[in-house]
Protein backbone atom coordinates (compact mmCIF):
# COMPACT_ATOMS: atom_id res chain seq x y z
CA UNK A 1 22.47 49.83 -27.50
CA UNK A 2 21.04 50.06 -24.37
CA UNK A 3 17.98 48.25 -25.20
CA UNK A 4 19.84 45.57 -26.06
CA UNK A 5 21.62 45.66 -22.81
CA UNK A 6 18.53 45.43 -20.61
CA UNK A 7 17.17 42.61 -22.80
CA UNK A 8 20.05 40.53 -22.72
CA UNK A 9 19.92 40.95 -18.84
CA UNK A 10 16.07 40.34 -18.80
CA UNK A 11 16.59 37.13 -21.07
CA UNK A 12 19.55 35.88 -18.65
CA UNK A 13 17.29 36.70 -15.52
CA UNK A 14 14.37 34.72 -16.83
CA UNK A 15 16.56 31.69 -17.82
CA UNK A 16 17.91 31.81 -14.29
CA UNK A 17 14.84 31.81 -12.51
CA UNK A 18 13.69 29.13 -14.51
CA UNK A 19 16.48 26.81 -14.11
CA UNK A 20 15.89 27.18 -10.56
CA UNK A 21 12.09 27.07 -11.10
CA UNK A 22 12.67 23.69 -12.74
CA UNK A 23 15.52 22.38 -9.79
CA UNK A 24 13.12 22.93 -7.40
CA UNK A 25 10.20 21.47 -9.38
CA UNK A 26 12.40 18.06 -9.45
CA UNK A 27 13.49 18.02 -5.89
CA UNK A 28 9.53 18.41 -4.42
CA UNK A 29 8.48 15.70 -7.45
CA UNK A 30 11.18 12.88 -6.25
CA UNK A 31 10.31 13.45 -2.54
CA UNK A 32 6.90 13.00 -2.86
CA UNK A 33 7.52 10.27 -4.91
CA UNK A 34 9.44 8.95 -1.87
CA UNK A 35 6.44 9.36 0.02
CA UNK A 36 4.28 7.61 -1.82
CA UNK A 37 6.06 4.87 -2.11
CA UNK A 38 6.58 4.84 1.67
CA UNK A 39 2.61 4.79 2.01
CA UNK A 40 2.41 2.54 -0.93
CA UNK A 41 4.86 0.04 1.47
CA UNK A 42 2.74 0.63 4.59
CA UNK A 43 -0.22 0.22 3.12
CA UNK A 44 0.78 -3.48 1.81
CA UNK A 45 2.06 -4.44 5.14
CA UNK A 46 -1.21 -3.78 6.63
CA UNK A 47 -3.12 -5.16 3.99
CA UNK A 48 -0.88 -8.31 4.67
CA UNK A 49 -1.62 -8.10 8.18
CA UNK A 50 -5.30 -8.76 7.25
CA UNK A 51 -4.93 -10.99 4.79
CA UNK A 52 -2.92 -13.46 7.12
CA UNK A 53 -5.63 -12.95 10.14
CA UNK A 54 -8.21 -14.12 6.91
CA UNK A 55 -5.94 -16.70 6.08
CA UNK A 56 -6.05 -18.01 10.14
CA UNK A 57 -9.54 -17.81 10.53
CA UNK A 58 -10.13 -19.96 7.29
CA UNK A 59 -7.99 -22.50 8.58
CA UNK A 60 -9.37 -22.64 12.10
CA UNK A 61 -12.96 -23.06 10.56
CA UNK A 62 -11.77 -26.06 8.30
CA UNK A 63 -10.37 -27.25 11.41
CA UNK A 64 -13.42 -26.87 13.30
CA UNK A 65 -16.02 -28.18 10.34
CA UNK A 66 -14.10 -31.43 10.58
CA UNK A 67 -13.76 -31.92 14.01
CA UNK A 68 -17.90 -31.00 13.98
CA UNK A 69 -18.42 -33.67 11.75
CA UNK A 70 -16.62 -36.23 13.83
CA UNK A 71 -18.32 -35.43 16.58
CA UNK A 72 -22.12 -35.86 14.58
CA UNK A 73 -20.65 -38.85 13.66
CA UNK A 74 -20.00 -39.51 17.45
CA UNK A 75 -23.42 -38.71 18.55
CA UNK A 76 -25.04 -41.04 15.73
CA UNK A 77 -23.66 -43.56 16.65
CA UNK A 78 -24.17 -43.28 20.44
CA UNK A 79 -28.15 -42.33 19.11
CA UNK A 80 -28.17 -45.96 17.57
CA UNK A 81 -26.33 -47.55 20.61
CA UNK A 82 -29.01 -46.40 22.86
CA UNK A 83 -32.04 -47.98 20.38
C-alpha cells in the first residue's frame, strides 16, 4: 500500500513540474518571438533608410546626366559658332 502511495505522489510531482516546465517553456518562446519581430521591424526600417538614400542618388544622377548633355550640346554649338 505504501508503494502505491509514494508512486502516486511521485507521478503527481512529475506532472506538476512538467506543467510548469511547459508554462515556462511558452512564456520564454512568445517573448523571444516578440523580440524578433522587434529586430525583424528595425531591421526593415533601416534597410528602408538605405533604400530611399539609393533611390535619391539615382534620381540626382538622372538629373545630372541630362543636364550634362545639355550642356555638351551647349558647348557644340558654341565649338561651331567660333569656326
Amino acid at each position: 500500500m505504501e508503494n502505491i502511495v509514494v508512486a502516486c505522489i511521485s507521478v503527481l510531482g512529475t506532472v506538476i513540474v512538467s506543467l510548469i516546465s511547459y508554462a515556462a517553456n511558452r512564456k520564454g518562446a512568445r517573448e523571444a518571438s516578440e523580440s524578433n519581430a522587434k529586430l525583424i521591424a528595425y531591421r526593415l526600417e533601416e534597410l528602408e533608410k538605405k533604400v530611399n538614400k539609393h533611390n535619391n542618388v539615382v534620381e540626382r544622377m538622372y538629373k545630372l546626366e541630362g543636364e550634362m548633355a545639355e550642356v555638351q550640346h551647349n558647348i557644340r554649338n558654341l565649338e561651331g559658332a567660333h569656326t
